[in-house]
Protein backbone atom coordinates (compact mmCIF):
# COMPACT_ATOMS: atom_id res chain seq x y z
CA UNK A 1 -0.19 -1.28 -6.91
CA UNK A 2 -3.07 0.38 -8.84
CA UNK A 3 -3.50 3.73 -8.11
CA UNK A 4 -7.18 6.07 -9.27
CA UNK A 5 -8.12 9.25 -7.83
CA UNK A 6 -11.43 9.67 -5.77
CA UNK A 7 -13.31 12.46 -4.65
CA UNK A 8 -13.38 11.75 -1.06
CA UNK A 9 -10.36 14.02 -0.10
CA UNK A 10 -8.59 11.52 1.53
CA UNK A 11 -6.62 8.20 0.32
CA UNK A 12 -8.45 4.95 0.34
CA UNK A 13 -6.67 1.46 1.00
CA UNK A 14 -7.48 -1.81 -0.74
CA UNK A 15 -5.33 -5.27 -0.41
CA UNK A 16 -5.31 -8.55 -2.03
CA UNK A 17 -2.91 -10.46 -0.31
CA UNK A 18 -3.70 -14.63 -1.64
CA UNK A 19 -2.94 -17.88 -0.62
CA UNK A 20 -0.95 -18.93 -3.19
CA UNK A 21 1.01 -15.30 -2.80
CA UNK A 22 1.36 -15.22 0.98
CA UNK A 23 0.64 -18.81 2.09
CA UNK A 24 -1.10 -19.75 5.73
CA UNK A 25 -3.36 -17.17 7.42
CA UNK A 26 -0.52 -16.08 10.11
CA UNK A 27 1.72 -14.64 7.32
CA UNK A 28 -1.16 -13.67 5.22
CA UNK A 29 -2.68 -11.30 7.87
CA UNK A 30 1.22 -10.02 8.94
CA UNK A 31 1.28 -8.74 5.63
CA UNK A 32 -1.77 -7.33 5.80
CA UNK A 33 -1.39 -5.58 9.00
CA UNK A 34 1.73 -4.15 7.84
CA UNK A 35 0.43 -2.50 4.66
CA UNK A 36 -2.45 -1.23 6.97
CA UNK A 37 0.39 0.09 9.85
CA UNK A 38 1.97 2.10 6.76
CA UNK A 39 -0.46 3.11 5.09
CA UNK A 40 -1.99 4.48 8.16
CA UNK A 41 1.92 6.12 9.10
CA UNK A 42 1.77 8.12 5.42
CA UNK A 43 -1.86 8.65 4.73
CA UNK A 44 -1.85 12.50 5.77
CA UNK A 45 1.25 12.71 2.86
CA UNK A 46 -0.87 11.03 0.03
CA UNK A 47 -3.13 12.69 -2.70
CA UNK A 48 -6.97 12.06 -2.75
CA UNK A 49 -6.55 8.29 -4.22
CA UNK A 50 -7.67 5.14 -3.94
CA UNK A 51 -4.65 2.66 -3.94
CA UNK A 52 -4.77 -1.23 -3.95
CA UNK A 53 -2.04 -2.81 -2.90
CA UNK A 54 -1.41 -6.26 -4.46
CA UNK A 55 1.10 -8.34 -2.59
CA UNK A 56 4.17 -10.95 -4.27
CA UNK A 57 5.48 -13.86 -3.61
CA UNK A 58 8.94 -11.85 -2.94
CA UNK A 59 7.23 -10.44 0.41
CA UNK A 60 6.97 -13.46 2.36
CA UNK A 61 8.90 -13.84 5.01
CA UNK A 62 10.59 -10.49 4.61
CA UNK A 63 11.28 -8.43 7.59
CA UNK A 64 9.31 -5.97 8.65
CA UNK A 65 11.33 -3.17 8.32
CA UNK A 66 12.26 -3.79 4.92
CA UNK A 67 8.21 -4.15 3.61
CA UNK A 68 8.26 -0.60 5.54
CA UNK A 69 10.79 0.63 4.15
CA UNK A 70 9.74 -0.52 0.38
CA UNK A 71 6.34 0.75 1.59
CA UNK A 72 7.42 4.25 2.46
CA UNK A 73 9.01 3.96 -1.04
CA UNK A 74 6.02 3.53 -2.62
CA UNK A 75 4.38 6.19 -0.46
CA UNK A 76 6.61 8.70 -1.35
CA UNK A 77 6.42 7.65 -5.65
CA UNK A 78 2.34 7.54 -5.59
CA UNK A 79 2.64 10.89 -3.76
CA UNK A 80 5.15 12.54 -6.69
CA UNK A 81 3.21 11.17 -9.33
CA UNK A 82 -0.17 11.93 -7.99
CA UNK A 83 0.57 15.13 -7.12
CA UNK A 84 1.25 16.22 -10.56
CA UNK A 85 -1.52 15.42 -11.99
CA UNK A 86 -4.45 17.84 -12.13
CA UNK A 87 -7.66 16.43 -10.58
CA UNK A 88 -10.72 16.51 -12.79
């Protein structure tokens, strides 16, 4: 994940989810929504940011309440470490 801040008070979401990562469409795009379902779950917890999510080949064919789970995870880190950072 690559985190920046932004100055639109609010987190931003980017994905790059590949082929060669994620295989077909169908388990491409369940990844995808996923991220999105999460991200949308924690958004009012995270910092001004813009975060890009980058998937791995671990993720496929994981349940989906383990990515959520990992997901809150990272949630909960880019919020800690985010947080302590003075914005410019």
């Amino acid at each position: 994940m690559t985190v920046s801040p932004n100055d639109c008070d609010a987190p931003r979401l980017g994905m790059a989810v590949a082929v060669r990562v994620a295989g077909g469409s169908v388990e491409r795009n369940r990844l995808r929504r996923i991220i999105r379902e999460s991200f949308r779950l924690h958004q009012r917890t995270l910092p001004p940011v813009d975060l890009v999510v980058s998937a791995r080949a671990p993720a496929r064919g994981v349940p989906g309440r383990q990515l959520h789970a990992s997901l809150k995870a990272l949630w909960m880190k880019v919020g800690e470490r985010c947080a302590a950072r003075p914005r410019s």
